[in-house]
PDB file of N, CA and C in Angstrom:
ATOM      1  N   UNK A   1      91.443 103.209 150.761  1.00  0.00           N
ATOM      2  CA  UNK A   1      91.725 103.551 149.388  1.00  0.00           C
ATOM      3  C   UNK A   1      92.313 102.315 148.699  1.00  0.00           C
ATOM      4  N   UNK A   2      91.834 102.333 147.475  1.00  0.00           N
ATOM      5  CA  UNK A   2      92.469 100.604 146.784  1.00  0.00           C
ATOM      6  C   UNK A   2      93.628 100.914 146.388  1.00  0.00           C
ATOM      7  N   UNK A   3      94.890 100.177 146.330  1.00  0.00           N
ATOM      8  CA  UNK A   3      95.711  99.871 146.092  1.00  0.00           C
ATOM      9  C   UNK A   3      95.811 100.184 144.566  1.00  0.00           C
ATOM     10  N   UNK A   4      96.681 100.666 143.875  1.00  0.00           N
ATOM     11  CA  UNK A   4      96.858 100.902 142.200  1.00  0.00           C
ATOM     12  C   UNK A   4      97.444  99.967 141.847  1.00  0.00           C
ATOM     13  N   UNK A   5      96.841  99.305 140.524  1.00  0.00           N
ATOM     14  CA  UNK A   5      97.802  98.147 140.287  1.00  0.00           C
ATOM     15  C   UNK A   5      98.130  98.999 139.114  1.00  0.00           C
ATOM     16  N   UNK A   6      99.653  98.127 138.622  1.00  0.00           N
ATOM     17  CA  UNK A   6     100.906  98.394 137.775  1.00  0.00           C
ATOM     18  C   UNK A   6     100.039  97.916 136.369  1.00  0.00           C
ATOM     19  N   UNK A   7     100.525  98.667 135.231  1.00  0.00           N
ATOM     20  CA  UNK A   7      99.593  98.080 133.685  1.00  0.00           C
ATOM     21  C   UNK A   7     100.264  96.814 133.860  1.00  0.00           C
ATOM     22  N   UNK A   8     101.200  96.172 134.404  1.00  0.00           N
ATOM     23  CA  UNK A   8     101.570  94.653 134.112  1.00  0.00           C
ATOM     24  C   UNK A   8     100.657  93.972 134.899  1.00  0.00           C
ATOM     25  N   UNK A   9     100.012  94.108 136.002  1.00  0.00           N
ATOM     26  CA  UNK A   9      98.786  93.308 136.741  1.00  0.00           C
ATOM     27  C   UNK A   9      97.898  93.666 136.384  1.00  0.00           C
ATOM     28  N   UNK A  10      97.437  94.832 135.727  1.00  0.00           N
ATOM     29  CA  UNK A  10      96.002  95.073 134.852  1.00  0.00           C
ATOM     30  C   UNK A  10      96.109  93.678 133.691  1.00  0.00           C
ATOM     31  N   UNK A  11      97.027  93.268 132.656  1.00  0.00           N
ATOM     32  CA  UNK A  11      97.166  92.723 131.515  1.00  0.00           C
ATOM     33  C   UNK A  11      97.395  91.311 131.875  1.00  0.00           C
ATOM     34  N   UNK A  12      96.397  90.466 131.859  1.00  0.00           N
ATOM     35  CA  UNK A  12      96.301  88.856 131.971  1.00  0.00           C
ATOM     36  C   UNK A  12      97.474  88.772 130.979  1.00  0.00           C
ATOM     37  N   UNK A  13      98.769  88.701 130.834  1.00  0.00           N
ATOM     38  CA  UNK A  13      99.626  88.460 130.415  1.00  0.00           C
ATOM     39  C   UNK A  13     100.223  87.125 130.142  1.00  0.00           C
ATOM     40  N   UNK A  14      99.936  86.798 131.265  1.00  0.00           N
ATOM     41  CA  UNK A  14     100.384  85.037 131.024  1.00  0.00           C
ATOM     42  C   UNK A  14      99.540  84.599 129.677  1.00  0.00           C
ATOM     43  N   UNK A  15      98.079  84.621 129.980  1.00  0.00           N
ATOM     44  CA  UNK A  15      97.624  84.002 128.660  1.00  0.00           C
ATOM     45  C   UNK A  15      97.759  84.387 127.351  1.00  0.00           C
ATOM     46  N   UNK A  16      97.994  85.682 127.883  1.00  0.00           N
ATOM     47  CA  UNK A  16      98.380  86.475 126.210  1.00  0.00           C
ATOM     48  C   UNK A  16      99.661  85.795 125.379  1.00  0.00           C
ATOM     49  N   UNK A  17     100.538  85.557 126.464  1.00  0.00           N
ATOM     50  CA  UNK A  17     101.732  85.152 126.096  1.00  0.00           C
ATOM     51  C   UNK A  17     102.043  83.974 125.748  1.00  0.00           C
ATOM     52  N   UNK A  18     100.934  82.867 126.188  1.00  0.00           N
ATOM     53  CA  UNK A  18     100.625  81.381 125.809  1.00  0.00           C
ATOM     54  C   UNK A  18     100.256  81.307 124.386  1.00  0.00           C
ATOM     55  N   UNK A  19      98.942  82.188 123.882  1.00  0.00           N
ATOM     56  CA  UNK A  19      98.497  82.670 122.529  1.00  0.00           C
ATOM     57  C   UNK A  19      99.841  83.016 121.328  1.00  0.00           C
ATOM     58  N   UNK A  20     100.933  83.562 122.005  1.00  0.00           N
ATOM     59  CA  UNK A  20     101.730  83.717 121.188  1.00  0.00           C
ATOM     60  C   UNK A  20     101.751  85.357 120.572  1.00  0.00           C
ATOM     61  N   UNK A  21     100.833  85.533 121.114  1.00  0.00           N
ATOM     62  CA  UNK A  21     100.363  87.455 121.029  1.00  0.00           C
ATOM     63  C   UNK A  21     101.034  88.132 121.923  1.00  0.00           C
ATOM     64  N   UNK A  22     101.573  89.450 121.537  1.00  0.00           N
ATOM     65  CA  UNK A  22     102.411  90.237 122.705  1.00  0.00           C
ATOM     66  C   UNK A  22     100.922  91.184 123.818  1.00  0.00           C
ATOM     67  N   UNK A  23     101.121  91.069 125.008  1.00  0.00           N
ATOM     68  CA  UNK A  23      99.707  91.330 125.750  1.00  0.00           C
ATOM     69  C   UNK A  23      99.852  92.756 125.616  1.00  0.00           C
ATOM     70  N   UNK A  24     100.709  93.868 125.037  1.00  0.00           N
ATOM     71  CA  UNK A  24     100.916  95.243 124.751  1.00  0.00           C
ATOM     72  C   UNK A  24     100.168  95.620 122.992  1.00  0.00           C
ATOM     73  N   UNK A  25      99.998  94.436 122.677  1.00  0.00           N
ATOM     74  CA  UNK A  25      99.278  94.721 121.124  1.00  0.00           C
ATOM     75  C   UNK A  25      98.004  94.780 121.386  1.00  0.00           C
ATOM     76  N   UNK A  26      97.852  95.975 120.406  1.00  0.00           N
ATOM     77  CA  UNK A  26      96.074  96.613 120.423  1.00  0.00           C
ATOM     78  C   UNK A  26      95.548  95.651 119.501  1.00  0.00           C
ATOM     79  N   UNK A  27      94.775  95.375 119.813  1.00  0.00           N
ATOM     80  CA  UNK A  27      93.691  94.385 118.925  1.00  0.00           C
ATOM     81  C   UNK A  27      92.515  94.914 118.164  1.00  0.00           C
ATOM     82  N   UNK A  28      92.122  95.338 116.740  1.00  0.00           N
ATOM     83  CA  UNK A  28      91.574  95.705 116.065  1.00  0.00           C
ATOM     84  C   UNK A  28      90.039  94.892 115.461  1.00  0.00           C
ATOM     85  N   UNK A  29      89.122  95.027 115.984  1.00  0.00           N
ATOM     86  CA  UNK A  29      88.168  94.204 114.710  1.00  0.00           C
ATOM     87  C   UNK A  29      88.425  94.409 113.333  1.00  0.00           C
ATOM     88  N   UNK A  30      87.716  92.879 113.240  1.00  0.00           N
ATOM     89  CA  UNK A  30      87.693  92.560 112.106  1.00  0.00           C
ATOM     90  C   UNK A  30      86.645  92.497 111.196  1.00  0.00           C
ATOM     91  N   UNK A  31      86.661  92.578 109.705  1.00  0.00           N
ATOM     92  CA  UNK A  31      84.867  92.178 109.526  1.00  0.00           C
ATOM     93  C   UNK A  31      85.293  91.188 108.209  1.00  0.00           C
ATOM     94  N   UNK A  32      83.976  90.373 107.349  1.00  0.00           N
ATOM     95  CA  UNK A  32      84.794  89.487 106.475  1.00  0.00           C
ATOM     96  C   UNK A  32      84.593  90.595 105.325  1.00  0.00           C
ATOM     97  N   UNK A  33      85.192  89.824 104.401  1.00  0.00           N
ATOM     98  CA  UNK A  33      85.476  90.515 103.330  1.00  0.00           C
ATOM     99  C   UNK A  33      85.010  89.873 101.870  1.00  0.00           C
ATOM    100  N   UNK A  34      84.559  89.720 100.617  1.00  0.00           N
ATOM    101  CA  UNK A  34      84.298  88.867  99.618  1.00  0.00           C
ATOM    102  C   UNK A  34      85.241  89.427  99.122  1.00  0.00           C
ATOM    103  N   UNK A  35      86.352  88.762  98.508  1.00  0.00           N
ATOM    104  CA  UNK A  35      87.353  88.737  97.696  1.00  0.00           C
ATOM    105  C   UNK A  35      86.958  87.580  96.209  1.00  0.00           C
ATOM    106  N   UNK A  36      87.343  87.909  94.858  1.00  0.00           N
ATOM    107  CA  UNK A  36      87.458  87.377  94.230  1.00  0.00           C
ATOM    108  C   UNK A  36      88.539  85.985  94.462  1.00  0.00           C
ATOM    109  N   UNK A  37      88.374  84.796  94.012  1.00  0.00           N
ATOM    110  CA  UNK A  37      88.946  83.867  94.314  1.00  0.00           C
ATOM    111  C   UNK A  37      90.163  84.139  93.701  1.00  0.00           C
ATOM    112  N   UNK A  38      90.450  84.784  92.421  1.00  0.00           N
ATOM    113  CA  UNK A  38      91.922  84.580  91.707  1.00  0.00           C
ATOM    114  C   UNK A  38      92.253  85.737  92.746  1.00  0.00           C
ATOM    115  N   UNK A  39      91.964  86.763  93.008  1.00  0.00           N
ATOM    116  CA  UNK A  39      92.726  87.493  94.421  1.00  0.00           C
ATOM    117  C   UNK A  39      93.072  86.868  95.447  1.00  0.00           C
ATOM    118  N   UNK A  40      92.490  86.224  95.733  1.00  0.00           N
ATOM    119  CA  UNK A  40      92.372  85.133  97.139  1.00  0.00           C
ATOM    120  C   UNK A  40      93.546  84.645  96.976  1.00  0.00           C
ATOM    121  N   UNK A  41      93.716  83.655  95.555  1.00  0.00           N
ATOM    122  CA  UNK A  41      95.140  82.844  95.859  1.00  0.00           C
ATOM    123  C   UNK A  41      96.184  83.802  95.558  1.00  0.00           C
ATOM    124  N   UNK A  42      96.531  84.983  95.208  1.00  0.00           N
ATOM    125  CA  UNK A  42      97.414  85.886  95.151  1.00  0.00           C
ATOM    126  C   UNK A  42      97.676  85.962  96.407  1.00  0.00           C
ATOM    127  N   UNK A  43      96.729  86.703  97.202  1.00  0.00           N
ATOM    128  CA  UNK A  43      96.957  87.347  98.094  1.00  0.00           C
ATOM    129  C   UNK A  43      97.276  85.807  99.326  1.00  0.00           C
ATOM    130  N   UNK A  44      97.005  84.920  99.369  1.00  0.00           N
ATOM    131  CA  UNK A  44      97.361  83.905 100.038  1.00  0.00           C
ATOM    132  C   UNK A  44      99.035  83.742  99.881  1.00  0.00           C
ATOM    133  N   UNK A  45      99.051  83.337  98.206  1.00  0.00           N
ATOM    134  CA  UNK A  45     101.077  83.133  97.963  1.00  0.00           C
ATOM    135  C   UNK A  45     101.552  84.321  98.640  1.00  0.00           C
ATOM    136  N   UNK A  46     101.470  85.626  98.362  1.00  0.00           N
ATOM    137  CA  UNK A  46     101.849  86.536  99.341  1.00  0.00           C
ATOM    138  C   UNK A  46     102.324  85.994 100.646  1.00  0.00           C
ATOM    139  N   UNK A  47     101.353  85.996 101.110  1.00  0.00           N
ATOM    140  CA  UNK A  47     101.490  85.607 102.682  1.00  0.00           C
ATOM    141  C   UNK A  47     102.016  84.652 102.932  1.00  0.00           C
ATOM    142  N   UNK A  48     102.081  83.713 102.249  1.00  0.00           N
ATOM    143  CA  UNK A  48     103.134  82.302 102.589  1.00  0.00           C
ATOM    144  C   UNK A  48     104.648  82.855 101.966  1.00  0.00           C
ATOM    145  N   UNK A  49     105.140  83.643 101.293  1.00  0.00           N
ATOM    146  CA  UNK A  49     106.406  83.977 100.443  1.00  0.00           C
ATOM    147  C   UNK A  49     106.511  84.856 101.657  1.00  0.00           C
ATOM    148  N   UNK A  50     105.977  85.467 102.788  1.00  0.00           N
ATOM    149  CA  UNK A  50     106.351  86.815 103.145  1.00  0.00           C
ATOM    150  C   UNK A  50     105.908  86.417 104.188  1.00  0.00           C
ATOM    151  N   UNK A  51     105.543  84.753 105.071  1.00  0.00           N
ATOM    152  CA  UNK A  51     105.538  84.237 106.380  1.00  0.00           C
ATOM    153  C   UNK A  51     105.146  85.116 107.085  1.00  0.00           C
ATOM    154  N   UNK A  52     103.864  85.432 106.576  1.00  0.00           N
ATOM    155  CA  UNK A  52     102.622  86.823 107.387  1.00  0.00           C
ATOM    156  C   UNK A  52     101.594  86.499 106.811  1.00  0.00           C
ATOM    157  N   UNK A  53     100.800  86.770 107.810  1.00  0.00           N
ATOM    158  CA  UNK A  53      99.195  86.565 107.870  1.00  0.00           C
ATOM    159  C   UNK A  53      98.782  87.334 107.028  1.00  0.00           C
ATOM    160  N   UNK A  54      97.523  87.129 106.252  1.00  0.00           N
ATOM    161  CA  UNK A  54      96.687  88.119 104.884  1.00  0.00           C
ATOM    162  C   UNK A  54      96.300  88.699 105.504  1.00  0.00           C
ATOM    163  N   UNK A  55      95.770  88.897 106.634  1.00  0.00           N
ATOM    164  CA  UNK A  55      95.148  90.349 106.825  1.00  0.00           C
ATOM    165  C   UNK A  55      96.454  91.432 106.663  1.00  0.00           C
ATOM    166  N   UNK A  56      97.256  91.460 106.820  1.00  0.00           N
ATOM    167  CA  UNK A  56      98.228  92.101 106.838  1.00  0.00           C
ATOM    168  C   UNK A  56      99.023  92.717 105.728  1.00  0.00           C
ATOM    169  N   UNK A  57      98.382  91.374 104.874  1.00  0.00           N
ATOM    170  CA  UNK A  57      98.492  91.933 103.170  1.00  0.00           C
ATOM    171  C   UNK A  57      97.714  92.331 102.743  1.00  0.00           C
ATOM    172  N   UNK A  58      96.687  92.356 103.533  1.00  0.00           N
ATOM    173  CA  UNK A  58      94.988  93.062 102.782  1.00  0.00           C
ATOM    174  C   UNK A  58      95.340  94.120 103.288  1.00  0.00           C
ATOM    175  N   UNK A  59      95.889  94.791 104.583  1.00  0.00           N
ATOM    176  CA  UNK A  59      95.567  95.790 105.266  1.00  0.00           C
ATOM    177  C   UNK A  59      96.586  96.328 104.316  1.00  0.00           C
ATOM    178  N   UNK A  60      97.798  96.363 103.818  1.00  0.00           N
ATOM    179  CA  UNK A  60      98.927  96.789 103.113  1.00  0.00           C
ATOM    180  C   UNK A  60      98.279  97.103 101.779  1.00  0.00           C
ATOM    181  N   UNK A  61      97.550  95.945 100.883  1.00  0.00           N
ATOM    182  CA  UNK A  61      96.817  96.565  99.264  1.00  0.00           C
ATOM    183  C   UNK A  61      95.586  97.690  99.807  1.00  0.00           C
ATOM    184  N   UNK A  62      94.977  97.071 100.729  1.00  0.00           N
ATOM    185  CA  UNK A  62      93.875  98.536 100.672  1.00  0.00           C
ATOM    186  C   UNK A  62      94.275  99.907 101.040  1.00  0.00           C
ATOM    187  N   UNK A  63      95.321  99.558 102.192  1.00  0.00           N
ATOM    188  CA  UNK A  63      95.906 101.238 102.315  1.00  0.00           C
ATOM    189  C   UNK A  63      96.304 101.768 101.058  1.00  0.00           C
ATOM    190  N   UNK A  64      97.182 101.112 100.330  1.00  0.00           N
ATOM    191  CA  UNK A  64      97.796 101.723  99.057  1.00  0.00           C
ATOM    192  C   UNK A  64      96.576 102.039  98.263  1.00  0.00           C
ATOM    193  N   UNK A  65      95.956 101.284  97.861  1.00  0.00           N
ATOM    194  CA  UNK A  65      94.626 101.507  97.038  1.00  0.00           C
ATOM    195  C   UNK A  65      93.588 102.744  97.385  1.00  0.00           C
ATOM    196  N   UNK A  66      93.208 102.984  98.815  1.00  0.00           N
ATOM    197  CA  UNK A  66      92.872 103.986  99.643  1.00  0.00           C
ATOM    198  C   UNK A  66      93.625 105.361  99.104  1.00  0.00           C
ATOM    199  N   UNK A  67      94.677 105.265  99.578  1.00  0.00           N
ATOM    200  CA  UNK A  67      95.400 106.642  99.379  1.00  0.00           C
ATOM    201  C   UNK A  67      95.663 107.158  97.385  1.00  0.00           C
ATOM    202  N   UNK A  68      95.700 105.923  97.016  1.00  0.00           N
ATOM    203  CA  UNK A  68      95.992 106.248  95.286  1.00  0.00           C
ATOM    204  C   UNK A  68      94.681 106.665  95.007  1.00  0.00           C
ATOM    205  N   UNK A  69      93.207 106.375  95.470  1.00  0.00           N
ATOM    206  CA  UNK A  69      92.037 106.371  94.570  1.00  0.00           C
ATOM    207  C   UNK A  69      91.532 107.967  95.369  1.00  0.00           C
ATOM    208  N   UNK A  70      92.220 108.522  96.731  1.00  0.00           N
ATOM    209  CA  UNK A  70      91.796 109.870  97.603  1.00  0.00           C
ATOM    210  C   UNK A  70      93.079 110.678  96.654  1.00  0.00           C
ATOM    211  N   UNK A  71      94.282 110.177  95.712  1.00  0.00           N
ATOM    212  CA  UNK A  71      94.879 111.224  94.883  1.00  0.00           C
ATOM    213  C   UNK A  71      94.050 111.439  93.398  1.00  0.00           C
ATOM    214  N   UNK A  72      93.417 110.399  93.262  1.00  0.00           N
ATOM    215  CA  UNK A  72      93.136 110.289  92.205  1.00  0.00           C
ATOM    216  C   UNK A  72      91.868 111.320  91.650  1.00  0.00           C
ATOM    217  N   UNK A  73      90.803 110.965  92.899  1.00  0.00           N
ATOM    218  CA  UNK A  73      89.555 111.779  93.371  1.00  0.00           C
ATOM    219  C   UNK A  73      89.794 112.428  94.418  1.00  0.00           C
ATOM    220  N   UNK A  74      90.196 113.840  93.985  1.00  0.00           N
ATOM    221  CA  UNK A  74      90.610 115.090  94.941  1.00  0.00           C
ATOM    222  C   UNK A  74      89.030 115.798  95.256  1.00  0.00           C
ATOM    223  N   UNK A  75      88.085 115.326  94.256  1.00  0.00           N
ATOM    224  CA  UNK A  75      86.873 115.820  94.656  1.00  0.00           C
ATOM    225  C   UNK A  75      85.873 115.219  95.466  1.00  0.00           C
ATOM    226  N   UNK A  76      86.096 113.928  95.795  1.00  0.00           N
ATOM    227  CA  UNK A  76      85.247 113.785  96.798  1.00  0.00           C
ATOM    228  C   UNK A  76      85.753 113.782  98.383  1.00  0.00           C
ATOM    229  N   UNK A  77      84.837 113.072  99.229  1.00  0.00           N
ATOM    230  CA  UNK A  77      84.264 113.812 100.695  1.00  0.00           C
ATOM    231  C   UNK A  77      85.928 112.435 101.507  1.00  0.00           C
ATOM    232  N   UNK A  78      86.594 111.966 100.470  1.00  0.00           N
ATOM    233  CA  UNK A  78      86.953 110.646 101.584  1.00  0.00           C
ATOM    234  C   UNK A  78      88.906 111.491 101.332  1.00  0.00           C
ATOM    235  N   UNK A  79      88.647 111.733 102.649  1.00  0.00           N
ATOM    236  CA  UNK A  79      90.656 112.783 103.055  1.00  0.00           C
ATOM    237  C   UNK A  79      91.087 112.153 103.904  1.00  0.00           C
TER     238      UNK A  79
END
């Protein structure tokens, strides 16, 4: 019977931890996006004033935007 390994010997950890990534963070795809350029540099100063990556500020305006436009349109299919 094989031996069970511990989730800390499942998780190449060392390299994760070289990357600077915690090896316990779920990793999400990504896809690109066309942004208007005067958004672009908004959403860039953001991220340099707030020493965080834009996806993170994209993921933050579209949620809000998401949930305001599913109050807004109670009639369509997106809950």
């Amino acid at each position: 019977m094989p031996e069970k390994k511990s989730l800390l010997d499942q998780i190449d950890a060392e390299s994760q931890l070289k990357d600077g990534d915690s090896p316990f963070k779920r990793k999400e795809k990504t896809k690109p996006l066309r942004v208007r350029e005067s958004f672009y540099n908004d959403i860039r100063k953001i991220a340099f004033e707030k020493n965080t990556k834009m996806v993170e500020i994209l993921d933050d305006i579209i949620k809000r935007g998401l949930r305001s436009y599913k109050k807004s349109h109670p009639d369509t299919d997106y809950k």
